[in-house]
Protein backbone atom coordinates (compact mmCIF):
# COMPACT_ATOMS: atom_id res chain seq x y z
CA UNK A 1 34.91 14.53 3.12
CA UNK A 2 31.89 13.26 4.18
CA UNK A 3 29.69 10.31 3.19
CA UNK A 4 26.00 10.18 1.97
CA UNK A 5 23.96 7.65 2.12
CA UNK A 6 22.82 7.14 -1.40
CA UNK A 7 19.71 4.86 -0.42
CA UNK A 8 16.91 5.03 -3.21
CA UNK A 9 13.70 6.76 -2.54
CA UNK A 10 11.18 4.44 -2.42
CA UNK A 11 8.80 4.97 -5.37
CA UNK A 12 5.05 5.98 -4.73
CA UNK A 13 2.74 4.00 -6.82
CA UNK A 14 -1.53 3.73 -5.82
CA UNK A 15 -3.49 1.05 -7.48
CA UNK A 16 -7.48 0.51 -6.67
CA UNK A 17 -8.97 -1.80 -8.54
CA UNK A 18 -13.16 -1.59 -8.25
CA UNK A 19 -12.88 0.69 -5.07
CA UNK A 20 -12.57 -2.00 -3.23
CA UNK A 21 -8.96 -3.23 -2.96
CA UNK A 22 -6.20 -0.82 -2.47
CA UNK A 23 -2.26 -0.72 -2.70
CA UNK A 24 0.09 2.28 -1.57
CA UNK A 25 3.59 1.79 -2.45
CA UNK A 26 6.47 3.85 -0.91
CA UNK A 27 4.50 4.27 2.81
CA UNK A 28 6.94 5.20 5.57
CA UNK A 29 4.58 5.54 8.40
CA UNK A 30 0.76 4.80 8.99
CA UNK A 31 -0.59 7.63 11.15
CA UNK A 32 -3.58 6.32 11.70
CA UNK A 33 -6.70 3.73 10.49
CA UNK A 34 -9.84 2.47 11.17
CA UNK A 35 -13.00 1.33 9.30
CA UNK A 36 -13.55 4.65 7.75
CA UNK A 37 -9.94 6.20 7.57
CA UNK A 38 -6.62 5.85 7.13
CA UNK A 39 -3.97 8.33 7.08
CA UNK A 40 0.00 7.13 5.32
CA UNK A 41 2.75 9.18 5.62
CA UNK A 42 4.37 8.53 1.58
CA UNK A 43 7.06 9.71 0.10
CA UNK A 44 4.72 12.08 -1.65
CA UNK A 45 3.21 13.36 1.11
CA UNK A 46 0.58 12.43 3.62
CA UNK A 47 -2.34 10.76 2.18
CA UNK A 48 -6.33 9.90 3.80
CA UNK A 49 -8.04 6.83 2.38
CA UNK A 50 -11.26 7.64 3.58
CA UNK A 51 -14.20 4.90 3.12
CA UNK A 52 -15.98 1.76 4.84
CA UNK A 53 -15.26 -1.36 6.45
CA UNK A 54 -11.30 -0.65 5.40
CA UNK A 55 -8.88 -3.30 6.79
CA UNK A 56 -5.63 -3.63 6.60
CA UNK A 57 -4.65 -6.36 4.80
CA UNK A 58 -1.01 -5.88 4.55
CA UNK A 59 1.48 -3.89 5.91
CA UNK A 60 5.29 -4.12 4.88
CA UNK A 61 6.74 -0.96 5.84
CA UNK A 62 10.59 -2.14 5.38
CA UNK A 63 9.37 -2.34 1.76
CA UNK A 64 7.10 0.92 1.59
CA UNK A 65 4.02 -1.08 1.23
CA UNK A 66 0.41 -1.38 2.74
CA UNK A 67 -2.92 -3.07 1.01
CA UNK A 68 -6.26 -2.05 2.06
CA UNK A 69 -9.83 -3.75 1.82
CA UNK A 70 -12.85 -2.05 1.77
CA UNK A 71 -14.96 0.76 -0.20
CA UNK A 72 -13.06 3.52 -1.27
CA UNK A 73 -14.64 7.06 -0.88
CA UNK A 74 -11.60 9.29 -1.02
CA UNK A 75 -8.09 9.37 -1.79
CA UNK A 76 -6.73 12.94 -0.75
CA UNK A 77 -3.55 14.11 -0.46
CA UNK A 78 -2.62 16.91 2.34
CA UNK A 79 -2.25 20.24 0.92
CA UNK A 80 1.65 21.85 1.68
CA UNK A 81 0.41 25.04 2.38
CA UNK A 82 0.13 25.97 5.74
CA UNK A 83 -4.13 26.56 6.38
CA UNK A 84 -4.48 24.95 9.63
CA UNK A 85 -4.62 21.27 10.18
CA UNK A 86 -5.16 18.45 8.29
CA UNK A 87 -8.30 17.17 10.61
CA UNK A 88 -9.29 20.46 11.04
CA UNK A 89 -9.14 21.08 7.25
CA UNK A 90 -10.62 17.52 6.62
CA UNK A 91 -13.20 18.15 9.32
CA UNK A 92 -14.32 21.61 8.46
């Protein structure tokens, strides 16, 4: 018999207040950032923040959690379907 680990799935929450502050809950892995993007691996998929002047304020990955500052353009989520990739799709 063998044993699973029964570990909870983080849950995936997104608050932005005023565009300007931003918290991701259940983040396992930041991609990538800088001032006008950053791309989170969730437990929802992978998501772009795309903006200006974003900073990351916090990052707790043990707890699933990052906070951004900055203007908030764009909160996407990458599509599942296989159409290429994700720059390419985000890039044209």
């Amino acid at each position: 018999m063998t044993q699973s680990s029964s570990l909870p799935t983080p849950s995936h929450r997104i608050t932005l207040d005023r565009r300007e502050s931003l918290r991701v809950d259940g983040v396992t892995e930041v991609v990538s950032f800088d001032d006008t993007a950053i791309v989170l691996k969730t437990t929802q998929g992978t998501l772009l923040v795309a903006g200006q002047d974003l900073k990351l304020r916090t990052l707790t990955l043990e707890g699933g959690q990052v906070a951004v500052d900055g203007t908030v353009n764009l909160l996407q989520y990458e599509d599942l379907r296989p159409r290429g990739g994700f720059f390419r799709r985000l890039l044209g």
